[in-house]
C-alpha atoms as a PDB file:
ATOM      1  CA  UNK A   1       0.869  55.831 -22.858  1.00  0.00           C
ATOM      2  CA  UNK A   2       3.239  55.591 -20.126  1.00  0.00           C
ATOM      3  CA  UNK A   3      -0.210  55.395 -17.773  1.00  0.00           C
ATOM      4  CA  UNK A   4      -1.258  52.138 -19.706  1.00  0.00           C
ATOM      5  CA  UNK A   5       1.854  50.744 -19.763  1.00  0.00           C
ATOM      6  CA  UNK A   6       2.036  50.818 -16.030  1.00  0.00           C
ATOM      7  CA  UNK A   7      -1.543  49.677 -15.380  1.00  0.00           C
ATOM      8  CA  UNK A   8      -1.031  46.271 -17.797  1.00  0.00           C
ATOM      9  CA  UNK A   9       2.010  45.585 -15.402  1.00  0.00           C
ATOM     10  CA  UNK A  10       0.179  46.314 -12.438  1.00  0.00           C
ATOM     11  CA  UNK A  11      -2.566  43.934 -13.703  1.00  0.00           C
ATOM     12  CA  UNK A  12      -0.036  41.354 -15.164  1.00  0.00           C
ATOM     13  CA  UNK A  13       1.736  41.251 -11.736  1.00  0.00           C
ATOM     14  CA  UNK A  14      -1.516  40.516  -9.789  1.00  0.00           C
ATOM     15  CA  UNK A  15      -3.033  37.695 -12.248  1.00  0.00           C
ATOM     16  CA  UNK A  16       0.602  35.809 -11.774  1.00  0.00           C
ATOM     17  CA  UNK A  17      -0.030  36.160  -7.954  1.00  0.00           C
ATOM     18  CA  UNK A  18      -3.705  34.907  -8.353  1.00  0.00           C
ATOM     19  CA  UNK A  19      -2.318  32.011 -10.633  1.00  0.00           C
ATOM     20  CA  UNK A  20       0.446  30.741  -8.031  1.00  0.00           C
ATOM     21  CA  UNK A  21      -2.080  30.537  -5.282  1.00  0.00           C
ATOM     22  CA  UNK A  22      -4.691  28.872  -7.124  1.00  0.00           C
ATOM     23  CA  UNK A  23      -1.880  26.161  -8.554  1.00  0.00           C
ATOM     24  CA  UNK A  24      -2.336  22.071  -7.035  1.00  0.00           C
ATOM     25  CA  UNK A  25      -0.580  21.055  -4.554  1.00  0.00           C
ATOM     26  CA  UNK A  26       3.223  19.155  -5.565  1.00  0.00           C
ATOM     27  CA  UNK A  27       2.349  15.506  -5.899  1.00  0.00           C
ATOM     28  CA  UNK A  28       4.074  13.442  -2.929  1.00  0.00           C
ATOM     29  CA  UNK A  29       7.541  13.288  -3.242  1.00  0.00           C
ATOM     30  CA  UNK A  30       9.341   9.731  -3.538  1.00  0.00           C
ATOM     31  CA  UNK A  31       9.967   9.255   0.378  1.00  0.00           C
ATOM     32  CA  UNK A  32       5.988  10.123   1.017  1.00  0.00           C
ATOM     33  CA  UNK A  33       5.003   7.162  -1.157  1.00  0.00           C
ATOM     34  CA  UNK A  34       7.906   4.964   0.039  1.00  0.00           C
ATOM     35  CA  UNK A  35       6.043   5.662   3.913  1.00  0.00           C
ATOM     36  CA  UNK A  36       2.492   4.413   2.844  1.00  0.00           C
ATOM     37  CA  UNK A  37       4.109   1.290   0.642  1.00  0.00           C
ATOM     38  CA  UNK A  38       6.871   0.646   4.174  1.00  0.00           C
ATOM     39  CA  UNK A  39       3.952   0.996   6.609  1.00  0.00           C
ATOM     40  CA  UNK A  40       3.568  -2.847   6.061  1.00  0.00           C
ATOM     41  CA  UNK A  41       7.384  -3.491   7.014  1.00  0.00           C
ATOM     42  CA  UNK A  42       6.965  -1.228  10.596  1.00  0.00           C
ATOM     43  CA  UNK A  43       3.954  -2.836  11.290  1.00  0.00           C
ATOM     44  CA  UNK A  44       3.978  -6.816  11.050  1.00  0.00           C
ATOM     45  CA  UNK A  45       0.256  -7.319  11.947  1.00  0.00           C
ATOM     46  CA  UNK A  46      -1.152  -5.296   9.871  1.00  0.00           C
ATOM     47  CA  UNK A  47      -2.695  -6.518   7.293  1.00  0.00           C
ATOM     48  CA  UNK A  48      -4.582  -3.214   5.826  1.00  0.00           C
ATOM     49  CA  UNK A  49      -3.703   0.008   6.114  1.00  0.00           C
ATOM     50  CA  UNK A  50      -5.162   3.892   4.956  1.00  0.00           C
ATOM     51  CA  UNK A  51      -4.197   7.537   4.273  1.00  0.00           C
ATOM     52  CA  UNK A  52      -7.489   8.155   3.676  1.00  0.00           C
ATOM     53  CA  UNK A  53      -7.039   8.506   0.521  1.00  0.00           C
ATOM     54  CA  UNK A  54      -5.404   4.965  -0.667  1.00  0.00           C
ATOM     55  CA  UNK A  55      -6.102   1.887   0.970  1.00  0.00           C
ATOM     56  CA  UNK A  56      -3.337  -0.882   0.951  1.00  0.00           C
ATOM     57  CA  UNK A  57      -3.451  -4.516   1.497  1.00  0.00           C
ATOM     58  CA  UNK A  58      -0.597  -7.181   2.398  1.00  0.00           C
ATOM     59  CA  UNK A  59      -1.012  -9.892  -0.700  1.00  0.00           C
ATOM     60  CA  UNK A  60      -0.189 -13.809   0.651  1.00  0.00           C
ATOM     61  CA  UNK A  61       2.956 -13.126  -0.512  1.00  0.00           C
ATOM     62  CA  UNK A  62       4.001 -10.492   1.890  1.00  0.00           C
ATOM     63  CA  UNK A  63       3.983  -7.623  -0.546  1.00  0.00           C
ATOM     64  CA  UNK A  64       1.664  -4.404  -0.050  1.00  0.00           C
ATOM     65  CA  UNK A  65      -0.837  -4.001  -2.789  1.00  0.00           C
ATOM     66  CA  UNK A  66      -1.788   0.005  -3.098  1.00  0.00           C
ATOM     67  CA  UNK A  67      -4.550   1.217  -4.601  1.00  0.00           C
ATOM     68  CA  UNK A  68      -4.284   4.477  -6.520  1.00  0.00           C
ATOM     69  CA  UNK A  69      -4.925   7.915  -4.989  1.00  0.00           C
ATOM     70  CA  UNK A  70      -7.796  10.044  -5.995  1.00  0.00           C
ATOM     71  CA  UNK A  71      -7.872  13.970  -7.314  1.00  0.00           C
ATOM     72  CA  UNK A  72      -7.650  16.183  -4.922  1.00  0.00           C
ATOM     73  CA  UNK A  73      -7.324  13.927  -2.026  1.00  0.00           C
ATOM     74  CA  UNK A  74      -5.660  15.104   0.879  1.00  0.00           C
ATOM     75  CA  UNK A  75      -3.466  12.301   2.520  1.00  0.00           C
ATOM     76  CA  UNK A  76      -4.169  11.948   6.173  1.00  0.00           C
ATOM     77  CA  UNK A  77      -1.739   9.981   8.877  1.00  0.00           C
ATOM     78  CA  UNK A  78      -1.058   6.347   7.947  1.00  0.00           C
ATOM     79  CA  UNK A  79      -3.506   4.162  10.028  1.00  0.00           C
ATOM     80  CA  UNK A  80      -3.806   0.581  10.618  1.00  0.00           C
ATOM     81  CA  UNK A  81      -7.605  -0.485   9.523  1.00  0.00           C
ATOM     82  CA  UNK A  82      -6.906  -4.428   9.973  1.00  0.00           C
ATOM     83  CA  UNK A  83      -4.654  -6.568  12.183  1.00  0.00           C
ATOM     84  CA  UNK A  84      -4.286 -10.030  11.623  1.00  0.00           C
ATOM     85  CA  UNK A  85      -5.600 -12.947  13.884  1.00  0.00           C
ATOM     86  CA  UNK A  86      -3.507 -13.621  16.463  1.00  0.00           C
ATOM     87  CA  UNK A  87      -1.399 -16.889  16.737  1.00  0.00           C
ATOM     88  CA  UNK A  88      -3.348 -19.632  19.083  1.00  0.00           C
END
């Protein structure tokens, strides 16, 4: 008895350790999505920017405009992907 005992620990212990590697990763934290959304303010003449995985736009009013990010996307570095015309 005490044989079974031990082996449904044994087996309990590894399918916990199977379960916390296979979990998501943590969704961005507040200060991540702030960066994407702020990448606008750094960045004056920029106009659209990417993480790869969202795409945001500056609206006529000055605001970014975000789209939502997709499962399993992996951000990437925030790049610039168009610069507005410049002044004549």
């Amino acid at each position: 008895m005490k044989r079974i005992l031990a082996s449904v620990a044994i087996v309990l212990v590894l399918s916990a350790g199977a379960f916390a590697q296979q979990q998501p990763a943590p969704a961005p934290t507040p200060a991540e999505e702030a960066s994407l959304h702020g990448f606008g303010d750094r960045d004056k003449t920029c106009q659209e920017w990417t993480d790869a995985c969202r795409t945001c736009r500056r609206a006529e009013n000055g605001d970014p405009v975000c789209s939502n990010i997709g499962p399993a996307c992996q951000p990437q570095a925030i790049t610039c992907s168009r610069r507005s015309e410049p002044a004549k």
